[in-house]
PDB file of N, CA and C in Angstrom:
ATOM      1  N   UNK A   1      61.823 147.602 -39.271  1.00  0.00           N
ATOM      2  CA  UNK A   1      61.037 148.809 -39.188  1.00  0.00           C
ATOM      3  C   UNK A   1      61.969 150.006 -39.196  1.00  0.00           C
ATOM      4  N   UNK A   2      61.474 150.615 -39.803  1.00  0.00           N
ATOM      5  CA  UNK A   2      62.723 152.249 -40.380  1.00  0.00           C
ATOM      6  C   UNK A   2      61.683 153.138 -39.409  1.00  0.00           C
ATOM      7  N   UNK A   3      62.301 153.629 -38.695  1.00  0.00           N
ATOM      8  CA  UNK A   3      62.003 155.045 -37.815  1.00  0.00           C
ATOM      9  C   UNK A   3      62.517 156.403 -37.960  1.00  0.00           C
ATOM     10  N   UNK A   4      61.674 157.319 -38.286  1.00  0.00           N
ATOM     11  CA  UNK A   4      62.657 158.512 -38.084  1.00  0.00           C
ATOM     12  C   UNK A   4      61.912 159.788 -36.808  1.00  0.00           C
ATOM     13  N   UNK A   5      62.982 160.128 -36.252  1.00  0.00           N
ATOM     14  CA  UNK A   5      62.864 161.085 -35.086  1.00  0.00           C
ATOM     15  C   UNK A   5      63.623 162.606 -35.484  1.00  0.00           C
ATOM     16  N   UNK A   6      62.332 163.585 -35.028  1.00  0.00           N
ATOM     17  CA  UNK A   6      62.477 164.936 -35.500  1.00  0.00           C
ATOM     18  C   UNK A   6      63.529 165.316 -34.157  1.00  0.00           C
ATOM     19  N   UNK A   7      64.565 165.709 -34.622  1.00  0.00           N
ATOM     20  CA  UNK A   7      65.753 166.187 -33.763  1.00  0.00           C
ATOM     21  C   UNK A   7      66.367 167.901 -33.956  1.00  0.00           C
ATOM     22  N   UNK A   8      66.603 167.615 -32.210  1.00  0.00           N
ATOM     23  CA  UNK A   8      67.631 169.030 -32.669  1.00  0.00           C
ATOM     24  C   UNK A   8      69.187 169.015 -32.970  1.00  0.00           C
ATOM     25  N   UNK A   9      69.795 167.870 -33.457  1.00  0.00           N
ATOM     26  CA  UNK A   9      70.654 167.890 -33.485  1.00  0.00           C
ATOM     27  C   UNK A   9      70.969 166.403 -34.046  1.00  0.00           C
ATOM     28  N   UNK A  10      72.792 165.948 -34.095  1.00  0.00           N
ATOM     29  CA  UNK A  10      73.038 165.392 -35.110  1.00  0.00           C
ATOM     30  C   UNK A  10      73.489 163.904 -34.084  1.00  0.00           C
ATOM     31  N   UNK A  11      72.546 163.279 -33.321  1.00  0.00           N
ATOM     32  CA  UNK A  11      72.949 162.214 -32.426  1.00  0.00           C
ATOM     33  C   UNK A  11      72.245 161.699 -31.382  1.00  0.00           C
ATOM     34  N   UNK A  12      72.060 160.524 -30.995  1.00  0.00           N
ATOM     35  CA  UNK A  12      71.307 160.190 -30.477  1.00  0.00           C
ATOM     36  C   UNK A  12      70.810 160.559 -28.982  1.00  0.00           C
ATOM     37  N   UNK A  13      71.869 161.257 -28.720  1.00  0.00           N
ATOM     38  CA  UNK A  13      72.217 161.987 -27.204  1.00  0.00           C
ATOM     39  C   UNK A  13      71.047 163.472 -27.400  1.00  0.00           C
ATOM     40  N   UNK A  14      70.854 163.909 -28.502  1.00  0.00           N
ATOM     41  CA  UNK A  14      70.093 164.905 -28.504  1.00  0.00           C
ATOM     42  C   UNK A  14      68.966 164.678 -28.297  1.00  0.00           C
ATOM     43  N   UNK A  15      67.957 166.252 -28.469  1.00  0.00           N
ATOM     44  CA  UNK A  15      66.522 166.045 -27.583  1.00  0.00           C
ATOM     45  C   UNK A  15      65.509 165.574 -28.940  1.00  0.00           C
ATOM     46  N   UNK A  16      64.344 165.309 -28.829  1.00  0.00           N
ATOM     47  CA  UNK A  16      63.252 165.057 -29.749  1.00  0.00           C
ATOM     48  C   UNK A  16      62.989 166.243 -30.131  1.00  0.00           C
ATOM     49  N   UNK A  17      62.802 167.154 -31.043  1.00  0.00           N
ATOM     50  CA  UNK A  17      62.384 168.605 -32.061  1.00  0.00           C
ATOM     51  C   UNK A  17      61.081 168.654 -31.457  1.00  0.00           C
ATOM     52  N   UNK A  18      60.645 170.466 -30.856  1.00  0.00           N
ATOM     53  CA  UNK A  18      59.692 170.761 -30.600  1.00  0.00           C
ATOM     54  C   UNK A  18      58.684 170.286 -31.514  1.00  0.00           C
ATOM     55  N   UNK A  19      59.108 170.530 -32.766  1.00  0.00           N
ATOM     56  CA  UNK A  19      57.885 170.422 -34.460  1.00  0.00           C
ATOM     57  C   UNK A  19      58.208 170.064 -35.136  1.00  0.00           C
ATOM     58  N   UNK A  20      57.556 169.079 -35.659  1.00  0.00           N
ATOM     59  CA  UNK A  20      58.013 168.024 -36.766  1.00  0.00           C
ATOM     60  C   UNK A  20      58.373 168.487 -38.131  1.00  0.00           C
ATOM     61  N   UNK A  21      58.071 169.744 -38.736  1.00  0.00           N
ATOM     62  CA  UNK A  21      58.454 170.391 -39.676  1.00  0.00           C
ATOM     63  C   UNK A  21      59.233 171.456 -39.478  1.00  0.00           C
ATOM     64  N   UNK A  22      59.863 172.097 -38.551  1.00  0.00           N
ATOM     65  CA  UNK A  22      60.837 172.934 -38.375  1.00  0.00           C
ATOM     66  C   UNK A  22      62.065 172.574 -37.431  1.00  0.00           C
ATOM     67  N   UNK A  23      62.275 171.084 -37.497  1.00  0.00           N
ATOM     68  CA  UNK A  23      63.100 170.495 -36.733  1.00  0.00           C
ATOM     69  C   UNK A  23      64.426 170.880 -37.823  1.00  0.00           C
ATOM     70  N   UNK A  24      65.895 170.648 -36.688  1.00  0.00           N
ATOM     71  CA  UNK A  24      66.592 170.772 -37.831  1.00  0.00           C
ATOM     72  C   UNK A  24      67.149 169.573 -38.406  1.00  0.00           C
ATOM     73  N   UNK A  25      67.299 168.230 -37.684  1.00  0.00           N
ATOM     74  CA  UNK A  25      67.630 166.943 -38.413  1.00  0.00           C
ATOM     75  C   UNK A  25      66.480 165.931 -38.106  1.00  0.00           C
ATOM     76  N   UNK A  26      66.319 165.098 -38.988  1.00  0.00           N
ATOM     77  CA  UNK A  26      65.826 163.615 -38.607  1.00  0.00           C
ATOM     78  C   UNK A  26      66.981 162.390 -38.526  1.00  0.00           C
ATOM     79  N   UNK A  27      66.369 161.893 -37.490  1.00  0.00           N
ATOM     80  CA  UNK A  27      67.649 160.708 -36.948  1.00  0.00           C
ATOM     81  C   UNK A  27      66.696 159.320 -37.995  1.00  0.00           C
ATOM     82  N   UNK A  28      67.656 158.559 -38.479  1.00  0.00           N
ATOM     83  CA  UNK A  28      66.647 158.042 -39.074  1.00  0.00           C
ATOM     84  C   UNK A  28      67.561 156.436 -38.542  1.00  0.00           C
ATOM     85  N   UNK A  29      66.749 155.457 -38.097  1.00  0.00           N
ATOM     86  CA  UNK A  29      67.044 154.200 -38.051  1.00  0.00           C
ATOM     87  C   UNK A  29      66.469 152.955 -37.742  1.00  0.00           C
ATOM     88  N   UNK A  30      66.972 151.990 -38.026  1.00  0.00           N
ATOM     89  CA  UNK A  30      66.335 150.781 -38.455  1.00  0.00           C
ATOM     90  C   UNK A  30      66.465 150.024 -37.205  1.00  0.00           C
ATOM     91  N   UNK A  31      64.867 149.064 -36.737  1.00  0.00           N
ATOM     92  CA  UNK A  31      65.187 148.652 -35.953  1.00  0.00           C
ATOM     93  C   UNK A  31      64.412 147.167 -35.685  1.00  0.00           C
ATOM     94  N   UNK A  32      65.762 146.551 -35.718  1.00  0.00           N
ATOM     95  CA  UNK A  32      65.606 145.053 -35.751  1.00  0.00           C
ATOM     96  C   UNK A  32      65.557 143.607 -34.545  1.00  0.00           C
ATOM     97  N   UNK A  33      64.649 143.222 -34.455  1.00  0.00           N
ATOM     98  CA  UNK A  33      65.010 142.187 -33.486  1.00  0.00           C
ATOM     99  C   UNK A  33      64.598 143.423 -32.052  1.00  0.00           C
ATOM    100  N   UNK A  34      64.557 144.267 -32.229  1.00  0.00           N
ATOM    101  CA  UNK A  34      64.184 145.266 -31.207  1.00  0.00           C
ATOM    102  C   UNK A  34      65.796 145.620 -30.619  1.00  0.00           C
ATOM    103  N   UNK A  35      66.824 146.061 -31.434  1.00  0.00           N
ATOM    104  CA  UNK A  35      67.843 146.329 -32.137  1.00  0.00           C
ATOM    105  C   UNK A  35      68.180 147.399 -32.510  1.00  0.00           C
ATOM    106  N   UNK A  36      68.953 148.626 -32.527  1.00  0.00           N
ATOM    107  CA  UNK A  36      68.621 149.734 -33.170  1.00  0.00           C
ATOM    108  C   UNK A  36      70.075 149.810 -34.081  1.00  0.00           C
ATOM    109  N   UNK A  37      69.920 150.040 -34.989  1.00  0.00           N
ATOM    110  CA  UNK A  37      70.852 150.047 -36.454  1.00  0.00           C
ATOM    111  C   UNK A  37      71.636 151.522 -36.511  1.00  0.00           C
ATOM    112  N   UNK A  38      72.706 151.316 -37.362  1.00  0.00           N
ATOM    113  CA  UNK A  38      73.139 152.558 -36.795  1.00  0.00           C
ATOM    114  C   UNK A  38      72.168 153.651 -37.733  1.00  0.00           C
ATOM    115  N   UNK A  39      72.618 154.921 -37.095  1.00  0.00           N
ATOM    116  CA  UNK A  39      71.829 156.162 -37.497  1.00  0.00           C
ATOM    117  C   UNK A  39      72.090 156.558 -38.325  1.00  0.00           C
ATOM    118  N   UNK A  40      70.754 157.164 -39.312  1.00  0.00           N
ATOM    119  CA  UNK A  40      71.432 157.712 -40.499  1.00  0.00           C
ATOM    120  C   UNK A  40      70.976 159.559 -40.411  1.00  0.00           C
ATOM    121  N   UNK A  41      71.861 160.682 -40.354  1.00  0.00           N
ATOM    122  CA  UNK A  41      71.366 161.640 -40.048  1.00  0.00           C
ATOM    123  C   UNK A  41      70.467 162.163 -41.370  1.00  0.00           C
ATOM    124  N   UNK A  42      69.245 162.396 -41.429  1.00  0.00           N
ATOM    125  CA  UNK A  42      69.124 163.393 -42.407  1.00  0.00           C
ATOM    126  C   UNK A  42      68.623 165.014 -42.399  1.00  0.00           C
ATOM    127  N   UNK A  43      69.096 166.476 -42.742  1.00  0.00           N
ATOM    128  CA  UNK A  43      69.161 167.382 -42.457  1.00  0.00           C
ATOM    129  C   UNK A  43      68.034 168.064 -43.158  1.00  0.00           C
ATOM    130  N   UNK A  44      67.219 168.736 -42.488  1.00  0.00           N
ATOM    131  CA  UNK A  44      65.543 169.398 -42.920  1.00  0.00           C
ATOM    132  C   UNK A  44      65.701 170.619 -43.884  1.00  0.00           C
ATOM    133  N   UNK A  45      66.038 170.379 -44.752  1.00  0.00           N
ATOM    134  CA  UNK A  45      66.466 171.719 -45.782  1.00  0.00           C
ATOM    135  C   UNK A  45      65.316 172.165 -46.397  1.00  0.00           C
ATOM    136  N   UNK A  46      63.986 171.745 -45.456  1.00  0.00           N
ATOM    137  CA  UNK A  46      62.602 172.810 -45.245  1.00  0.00           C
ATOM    138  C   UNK A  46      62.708 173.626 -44.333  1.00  0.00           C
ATOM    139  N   UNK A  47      63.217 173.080 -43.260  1.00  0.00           N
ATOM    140  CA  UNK A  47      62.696 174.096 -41.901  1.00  0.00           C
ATOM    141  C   UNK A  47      62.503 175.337 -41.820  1.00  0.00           C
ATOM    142  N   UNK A  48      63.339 175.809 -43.202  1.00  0.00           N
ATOM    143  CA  UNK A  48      63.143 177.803 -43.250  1.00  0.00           C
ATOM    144  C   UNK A  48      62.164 178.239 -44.243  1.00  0.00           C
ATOM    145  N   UNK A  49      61.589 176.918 -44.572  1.00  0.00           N
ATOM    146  CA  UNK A  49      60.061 177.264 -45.717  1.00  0.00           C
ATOM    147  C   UNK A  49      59.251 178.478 -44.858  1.00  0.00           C
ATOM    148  N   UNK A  50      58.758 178.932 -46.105  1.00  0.00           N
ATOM    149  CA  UNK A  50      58.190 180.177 -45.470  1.00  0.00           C
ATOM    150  C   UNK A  50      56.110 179.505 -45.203  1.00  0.00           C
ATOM    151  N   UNK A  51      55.819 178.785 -45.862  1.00  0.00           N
ATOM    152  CA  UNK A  51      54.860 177.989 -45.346  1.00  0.00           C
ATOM    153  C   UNK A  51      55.052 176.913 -45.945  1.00  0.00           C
ATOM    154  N   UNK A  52      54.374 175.436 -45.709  1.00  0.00           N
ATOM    155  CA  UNK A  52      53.814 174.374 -45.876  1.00  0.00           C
ATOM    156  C   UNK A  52      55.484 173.766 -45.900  1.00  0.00           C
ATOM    157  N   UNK A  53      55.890 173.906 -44.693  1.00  0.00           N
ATOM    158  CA  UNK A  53      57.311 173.138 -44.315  1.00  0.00           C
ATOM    159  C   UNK A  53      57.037 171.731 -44.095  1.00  0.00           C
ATOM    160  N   UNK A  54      56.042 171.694 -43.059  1.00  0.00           N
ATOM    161  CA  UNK A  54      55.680 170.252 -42.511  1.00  0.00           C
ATOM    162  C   UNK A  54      54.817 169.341 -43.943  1.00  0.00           C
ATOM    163  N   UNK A  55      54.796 170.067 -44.782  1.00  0.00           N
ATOM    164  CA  UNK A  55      53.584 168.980 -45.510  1.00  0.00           C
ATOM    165  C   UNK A  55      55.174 168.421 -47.095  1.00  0.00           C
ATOM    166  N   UNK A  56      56.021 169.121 -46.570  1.00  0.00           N
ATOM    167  CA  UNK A  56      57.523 169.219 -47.540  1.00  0.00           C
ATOM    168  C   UNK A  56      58.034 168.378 -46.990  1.00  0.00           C
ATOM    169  N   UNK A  57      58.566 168.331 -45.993  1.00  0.00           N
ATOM    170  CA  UNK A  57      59.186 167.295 -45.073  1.00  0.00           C
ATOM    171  C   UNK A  57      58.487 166.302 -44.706  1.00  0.00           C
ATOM    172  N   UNK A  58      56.932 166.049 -44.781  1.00  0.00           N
ATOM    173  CA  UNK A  58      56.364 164.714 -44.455  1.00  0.00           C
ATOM    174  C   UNK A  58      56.918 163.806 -46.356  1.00  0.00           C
ATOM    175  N   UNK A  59      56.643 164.714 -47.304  1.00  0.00           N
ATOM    176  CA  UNK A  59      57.131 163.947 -48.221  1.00  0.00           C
ATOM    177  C   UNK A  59      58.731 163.272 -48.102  1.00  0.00           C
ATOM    178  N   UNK A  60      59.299 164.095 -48.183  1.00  0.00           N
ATOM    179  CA  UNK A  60      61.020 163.890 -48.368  1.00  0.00           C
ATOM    180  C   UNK A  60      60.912 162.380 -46.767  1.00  0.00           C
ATOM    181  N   UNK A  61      60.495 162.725 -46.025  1.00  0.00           N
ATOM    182  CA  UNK A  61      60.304 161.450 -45.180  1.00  0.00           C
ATOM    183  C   UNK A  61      59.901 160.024 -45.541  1.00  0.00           C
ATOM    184  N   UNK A  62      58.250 160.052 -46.461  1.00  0.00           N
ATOM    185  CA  UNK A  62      57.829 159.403 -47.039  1.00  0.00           C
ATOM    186  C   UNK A  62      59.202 158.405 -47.647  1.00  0.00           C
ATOM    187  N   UNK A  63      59.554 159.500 -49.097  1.00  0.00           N
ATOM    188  CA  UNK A  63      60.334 158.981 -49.449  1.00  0.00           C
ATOM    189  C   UNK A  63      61.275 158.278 -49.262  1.00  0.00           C
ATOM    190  N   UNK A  64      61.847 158.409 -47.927  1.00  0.00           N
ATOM    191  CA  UNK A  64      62.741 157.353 -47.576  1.00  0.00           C
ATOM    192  C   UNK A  64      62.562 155.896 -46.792  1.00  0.00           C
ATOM    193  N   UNK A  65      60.935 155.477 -47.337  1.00  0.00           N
ATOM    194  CA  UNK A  65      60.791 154.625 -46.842  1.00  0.00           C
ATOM    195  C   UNK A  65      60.256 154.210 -45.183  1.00  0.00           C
ATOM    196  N   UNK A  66      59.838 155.354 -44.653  1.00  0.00           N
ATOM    197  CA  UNK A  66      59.825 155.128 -43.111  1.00  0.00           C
ATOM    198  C   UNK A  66      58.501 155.077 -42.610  1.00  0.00           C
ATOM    199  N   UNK A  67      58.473 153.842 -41.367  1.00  0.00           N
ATOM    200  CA  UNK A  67      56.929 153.361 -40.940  1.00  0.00           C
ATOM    201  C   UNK A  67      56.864 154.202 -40.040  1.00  0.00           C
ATOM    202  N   UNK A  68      57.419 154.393 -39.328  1.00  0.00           N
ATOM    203  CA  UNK A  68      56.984 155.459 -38.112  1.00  0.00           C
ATOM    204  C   UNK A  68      57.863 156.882 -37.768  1.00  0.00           C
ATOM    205  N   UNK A  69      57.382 157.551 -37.306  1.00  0.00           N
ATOM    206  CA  UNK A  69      57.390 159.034 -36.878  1.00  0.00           C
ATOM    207  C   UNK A  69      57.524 159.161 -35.581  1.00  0.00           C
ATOM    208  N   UNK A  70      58.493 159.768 -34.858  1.00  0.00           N
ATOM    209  CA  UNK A  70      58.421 160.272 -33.776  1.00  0.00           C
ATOM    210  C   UNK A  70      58.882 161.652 -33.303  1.00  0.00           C
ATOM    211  N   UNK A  71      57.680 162.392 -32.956  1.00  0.00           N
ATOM    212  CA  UNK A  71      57.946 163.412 -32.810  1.00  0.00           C
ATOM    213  C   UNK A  71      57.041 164.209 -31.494  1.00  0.00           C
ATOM    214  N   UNK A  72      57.326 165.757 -31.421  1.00  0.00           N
ATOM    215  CA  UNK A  72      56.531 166.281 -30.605  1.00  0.00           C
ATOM    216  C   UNK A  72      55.152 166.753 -30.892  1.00  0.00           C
ATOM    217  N   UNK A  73      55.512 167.586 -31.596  1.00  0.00           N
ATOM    218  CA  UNK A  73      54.251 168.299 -32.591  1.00  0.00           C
ATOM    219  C   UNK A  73      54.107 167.809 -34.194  1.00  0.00           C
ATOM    220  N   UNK A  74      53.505 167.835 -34.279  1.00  0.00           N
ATOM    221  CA  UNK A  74      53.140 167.945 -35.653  1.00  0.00           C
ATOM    222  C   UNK A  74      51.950 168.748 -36.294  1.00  0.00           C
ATOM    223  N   UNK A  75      51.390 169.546 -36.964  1.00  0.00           N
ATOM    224  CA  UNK A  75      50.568 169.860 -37.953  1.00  0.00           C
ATOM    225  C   UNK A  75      49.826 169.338 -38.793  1.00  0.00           C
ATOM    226  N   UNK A  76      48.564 169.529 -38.913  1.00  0.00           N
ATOM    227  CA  UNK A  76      47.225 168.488 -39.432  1.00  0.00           C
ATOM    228  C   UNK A  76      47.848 168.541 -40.982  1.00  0.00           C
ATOM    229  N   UNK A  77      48.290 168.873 -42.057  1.00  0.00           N
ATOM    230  CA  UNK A  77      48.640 168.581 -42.997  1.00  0.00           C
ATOM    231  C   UNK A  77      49.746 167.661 -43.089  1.00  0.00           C
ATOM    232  N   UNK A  78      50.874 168.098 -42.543  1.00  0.00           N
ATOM    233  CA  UNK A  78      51.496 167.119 -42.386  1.00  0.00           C
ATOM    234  C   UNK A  78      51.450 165.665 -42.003  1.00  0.00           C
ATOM    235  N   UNK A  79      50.359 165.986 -41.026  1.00  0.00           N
ATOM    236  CA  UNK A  79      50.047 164.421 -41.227  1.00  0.00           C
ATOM    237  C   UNK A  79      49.151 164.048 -41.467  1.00  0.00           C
ATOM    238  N   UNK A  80      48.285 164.596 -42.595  1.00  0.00           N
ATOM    239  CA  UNK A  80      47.750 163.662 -43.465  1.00  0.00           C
ATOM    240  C   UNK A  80      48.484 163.094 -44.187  1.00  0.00           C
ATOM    241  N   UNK A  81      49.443 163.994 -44.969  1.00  0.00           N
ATOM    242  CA  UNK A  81      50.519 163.456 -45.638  1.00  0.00           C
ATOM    243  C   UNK A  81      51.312 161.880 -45.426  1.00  0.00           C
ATOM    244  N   UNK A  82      51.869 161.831 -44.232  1.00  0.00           N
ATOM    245  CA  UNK A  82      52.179 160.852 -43.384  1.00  0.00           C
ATOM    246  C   UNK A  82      51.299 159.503 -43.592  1.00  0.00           C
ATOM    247  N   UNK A  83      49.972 160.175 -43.080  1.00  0.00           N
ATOM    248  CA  UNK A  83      48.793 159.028 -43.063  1.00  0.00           C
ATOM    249  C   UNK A  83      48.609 158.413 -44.405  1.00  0.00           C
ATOM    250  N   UNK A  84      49.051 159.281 -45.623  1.00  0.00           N
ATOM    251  CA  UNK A  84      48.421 159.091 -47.098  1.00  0.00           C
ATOM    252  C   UNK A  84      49.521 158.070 -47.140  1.00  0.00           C
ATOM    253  N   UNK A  85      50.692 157.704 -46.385  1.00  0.00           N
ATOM    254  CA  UNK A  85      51.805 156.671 -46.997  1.00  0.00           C
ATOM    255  C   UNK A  85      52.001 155.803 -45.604  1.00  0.00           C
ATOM    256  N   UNK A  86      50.653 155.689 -45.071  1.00  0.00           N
ATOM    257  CA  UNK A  86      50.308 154.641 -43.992  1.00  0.00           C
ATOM    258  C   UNK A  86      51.753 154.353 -42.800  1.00  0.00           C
ATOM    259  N   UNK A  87      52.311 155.932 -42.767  1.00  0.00           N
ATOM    260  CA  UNK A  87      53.357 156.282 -41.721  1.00  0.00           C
ATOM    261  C   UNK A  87      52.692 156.270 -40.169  1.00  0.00           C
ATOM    262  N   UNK A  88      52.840 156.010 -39.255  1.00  0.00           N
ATOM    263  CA  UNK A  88      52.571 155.781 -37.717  1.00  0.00           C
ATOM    264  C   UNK A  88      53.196 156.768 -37.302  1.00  0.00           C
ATOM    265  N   UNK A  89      52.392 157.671 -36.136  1.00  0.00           N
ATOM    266  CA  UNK A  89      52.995 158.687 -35.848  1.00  0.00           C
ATOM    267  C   UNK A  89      52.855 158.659 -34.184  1.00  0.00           C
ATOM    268  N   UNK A  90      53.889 159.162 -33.523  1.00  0.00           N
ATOM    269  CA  UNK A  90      54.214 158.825 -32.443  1.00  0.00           C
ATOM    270  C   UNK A  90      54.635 159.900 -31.182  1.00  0.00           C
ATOM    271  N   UNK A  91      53.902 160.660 -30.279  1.00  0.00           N
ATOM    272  CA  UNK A  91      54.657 161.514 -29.592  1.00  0.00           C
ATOM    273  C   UNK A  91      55.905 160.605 -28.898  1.00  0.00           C
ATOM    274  N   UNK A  92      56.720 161.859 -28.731  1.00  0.00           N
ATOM    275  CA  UNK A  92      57.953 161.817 -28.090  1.00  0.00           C
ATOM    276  C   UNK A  92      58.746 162.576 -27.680  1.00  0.00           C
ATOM    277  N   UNK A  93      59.278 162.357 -26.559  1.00  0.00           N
ATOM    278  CA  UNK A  93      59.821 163.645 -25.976  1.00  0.00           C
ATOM    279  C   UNK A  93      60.842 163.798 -25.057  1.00  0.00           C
ATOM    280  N   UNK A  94      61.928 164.682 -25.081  1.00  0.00           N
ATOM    281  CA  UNK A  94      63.574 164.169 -23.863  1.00  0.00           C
ATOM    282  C   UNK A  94      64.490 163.737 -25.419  1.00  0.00           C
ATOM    283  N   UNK A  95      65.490 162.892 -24.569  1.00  0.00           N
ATOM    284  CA  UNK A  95      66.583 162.274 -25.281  1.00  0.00           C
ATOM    285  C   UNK A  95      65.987 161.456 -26.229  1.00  0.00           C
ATOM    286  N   UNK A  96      66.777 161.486 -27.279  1.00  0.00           N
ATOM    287  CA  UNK A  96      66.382 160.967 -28.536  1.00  0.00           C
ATOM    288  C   UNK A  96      66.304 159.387 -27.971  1.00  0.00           C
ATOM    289  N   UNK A  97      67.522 158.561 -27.579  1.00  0.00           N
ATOM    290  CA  UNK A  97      67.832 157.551 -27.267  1.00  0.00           C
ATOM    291  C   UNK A  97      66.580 156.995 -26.559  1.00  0.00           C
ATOM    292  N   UNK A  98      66.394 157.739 -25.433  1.00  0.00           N
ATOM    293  CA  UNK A  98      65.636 157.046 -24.768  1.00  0.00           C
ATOM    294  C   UNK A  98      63.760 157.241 -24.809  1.00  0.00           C
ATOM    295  N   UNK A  99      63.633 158.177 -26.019  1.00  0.00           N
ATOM    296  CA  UNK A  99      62.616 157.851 -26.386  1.00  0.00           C
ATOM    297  C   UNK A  99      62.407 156.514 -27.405  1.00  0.00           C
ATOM    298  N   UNK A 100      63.564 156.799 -28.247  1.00  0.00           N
ATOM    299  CA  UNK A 100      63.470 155.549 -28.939  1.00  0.00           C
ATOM    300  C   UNK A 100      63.116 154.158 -28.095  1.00  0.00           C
ATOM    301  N   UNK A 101      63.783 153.982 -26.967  1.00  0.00           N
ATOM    302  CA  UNK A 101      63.799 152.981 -26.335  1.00  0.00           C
ATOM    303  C   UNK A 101      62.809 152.600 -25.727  1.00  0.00           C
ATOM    304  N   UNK A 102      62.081 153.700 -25.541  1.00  0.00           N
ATOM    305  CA  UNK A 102      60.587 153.517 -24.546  1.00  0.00           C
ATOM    306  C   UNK A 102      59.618 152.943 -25.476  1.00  0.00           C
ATOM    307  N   UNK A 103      59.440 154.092 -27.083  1.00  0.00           N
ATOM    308  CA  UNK A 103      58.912 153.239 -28.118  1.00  0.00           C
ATOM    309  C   UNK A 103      59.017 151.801 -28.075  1.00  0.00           C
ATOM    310  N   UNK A 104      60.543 151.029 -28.397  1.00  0.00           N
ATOM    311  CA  UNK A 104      60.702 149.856 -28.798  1.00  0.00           C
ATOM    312  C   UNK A 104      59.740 148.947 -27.569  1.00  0.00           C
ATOM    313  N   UNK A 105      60.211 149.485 -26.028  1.00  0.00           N
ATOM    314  CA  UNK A 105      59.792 148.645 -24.977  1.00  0.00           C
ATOM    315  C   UNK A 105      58.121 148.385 -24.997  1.00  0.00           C
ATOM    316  N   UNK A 106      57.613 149.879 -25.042  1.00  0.00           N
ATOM    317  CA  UNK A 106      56.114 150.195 -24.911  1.00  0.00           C
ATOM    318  C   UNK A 106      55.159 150.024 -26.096  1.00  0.00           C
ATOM    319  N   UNK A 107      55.282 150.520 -27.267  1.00  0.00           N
ATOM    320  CA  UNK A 107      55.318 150.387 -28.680  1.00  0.00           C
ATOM    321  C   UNK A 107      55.058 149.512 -29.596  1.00  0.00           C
ATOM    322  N   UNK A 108      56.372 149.215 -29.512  1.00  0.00           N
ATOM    323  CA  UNK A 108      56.849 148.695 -30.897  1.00  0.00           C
ATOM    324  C   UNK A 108      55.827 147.095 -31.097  1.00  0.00           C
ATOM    325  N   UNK A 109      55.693 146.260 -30.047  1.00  0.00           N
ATOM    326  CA  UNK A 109      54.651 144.930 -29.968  1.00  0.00           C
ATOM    327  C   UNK A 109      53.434 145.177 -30.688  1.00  0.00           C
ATOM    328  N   UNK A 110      52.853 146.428 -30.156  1.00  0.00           N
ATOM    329  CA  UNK A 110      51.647 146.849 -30.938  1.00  0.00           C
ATOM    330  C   UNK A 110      51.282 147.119 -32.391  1.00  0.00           C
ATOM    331  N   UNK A 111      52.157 147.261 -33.434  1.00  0.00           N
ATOM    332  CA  UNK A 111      52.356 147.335 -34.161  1.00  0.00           C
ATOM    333  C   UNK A 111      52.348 146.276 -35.066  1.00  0.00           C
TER     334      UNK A 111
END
């Protein structure tokens, strides 16, 4: 399962992004066996869209293949977008790490 988390920054130590479309990185990683793979950063070269950032960045997400979303906010276009490529979307919030982790613990079975 490929995850990506709207971040403020470039590591897992950082916090979860207020908004899923004006975040400035997505942490993106794979997670196996309930396992987490290493990270792949990718950098939101929407976030300074002057509108429809989040419905830009739900694509470029799409595209890379990813089942779930974790984030704080998000925007009803954006995730339709999301929904149109049967992406799972997930609040989250604090340290990147240990949201991830709560996902995998709390989460991830349900799925």
């Amino acid at each position: 399962m490929k995850i990506a988390i709207s971040s403020t920054g470039k590591n897992l130590n950082d916090d979860v992004a207020e908004v899923f479309g004006r975040c400035s990185y997505f942490i993106i990683v794979e997670v196996e066996n309930q396992k987490l793979g290493k990270p792949e950063i990718l950098e939101n070269k929407n976030m300074d869209q002057v509108s429809g950032a989040g419905v830009s960045v739900a694509q470029v997400v799409a595209e890379k293949n990813i089942d779930v979303v974790i984030t704080r906010n998000i925007g009803p276009r954006a995730l339709d977008v999301l929904r149109q490529f049967n992406i799972k979307i997930y609040s989250g919030d604090g340290v990147i790490k240990d949201a991830l982790q709560k996902f995998i613990d709390e989460k991830l079975k349900e799925i």
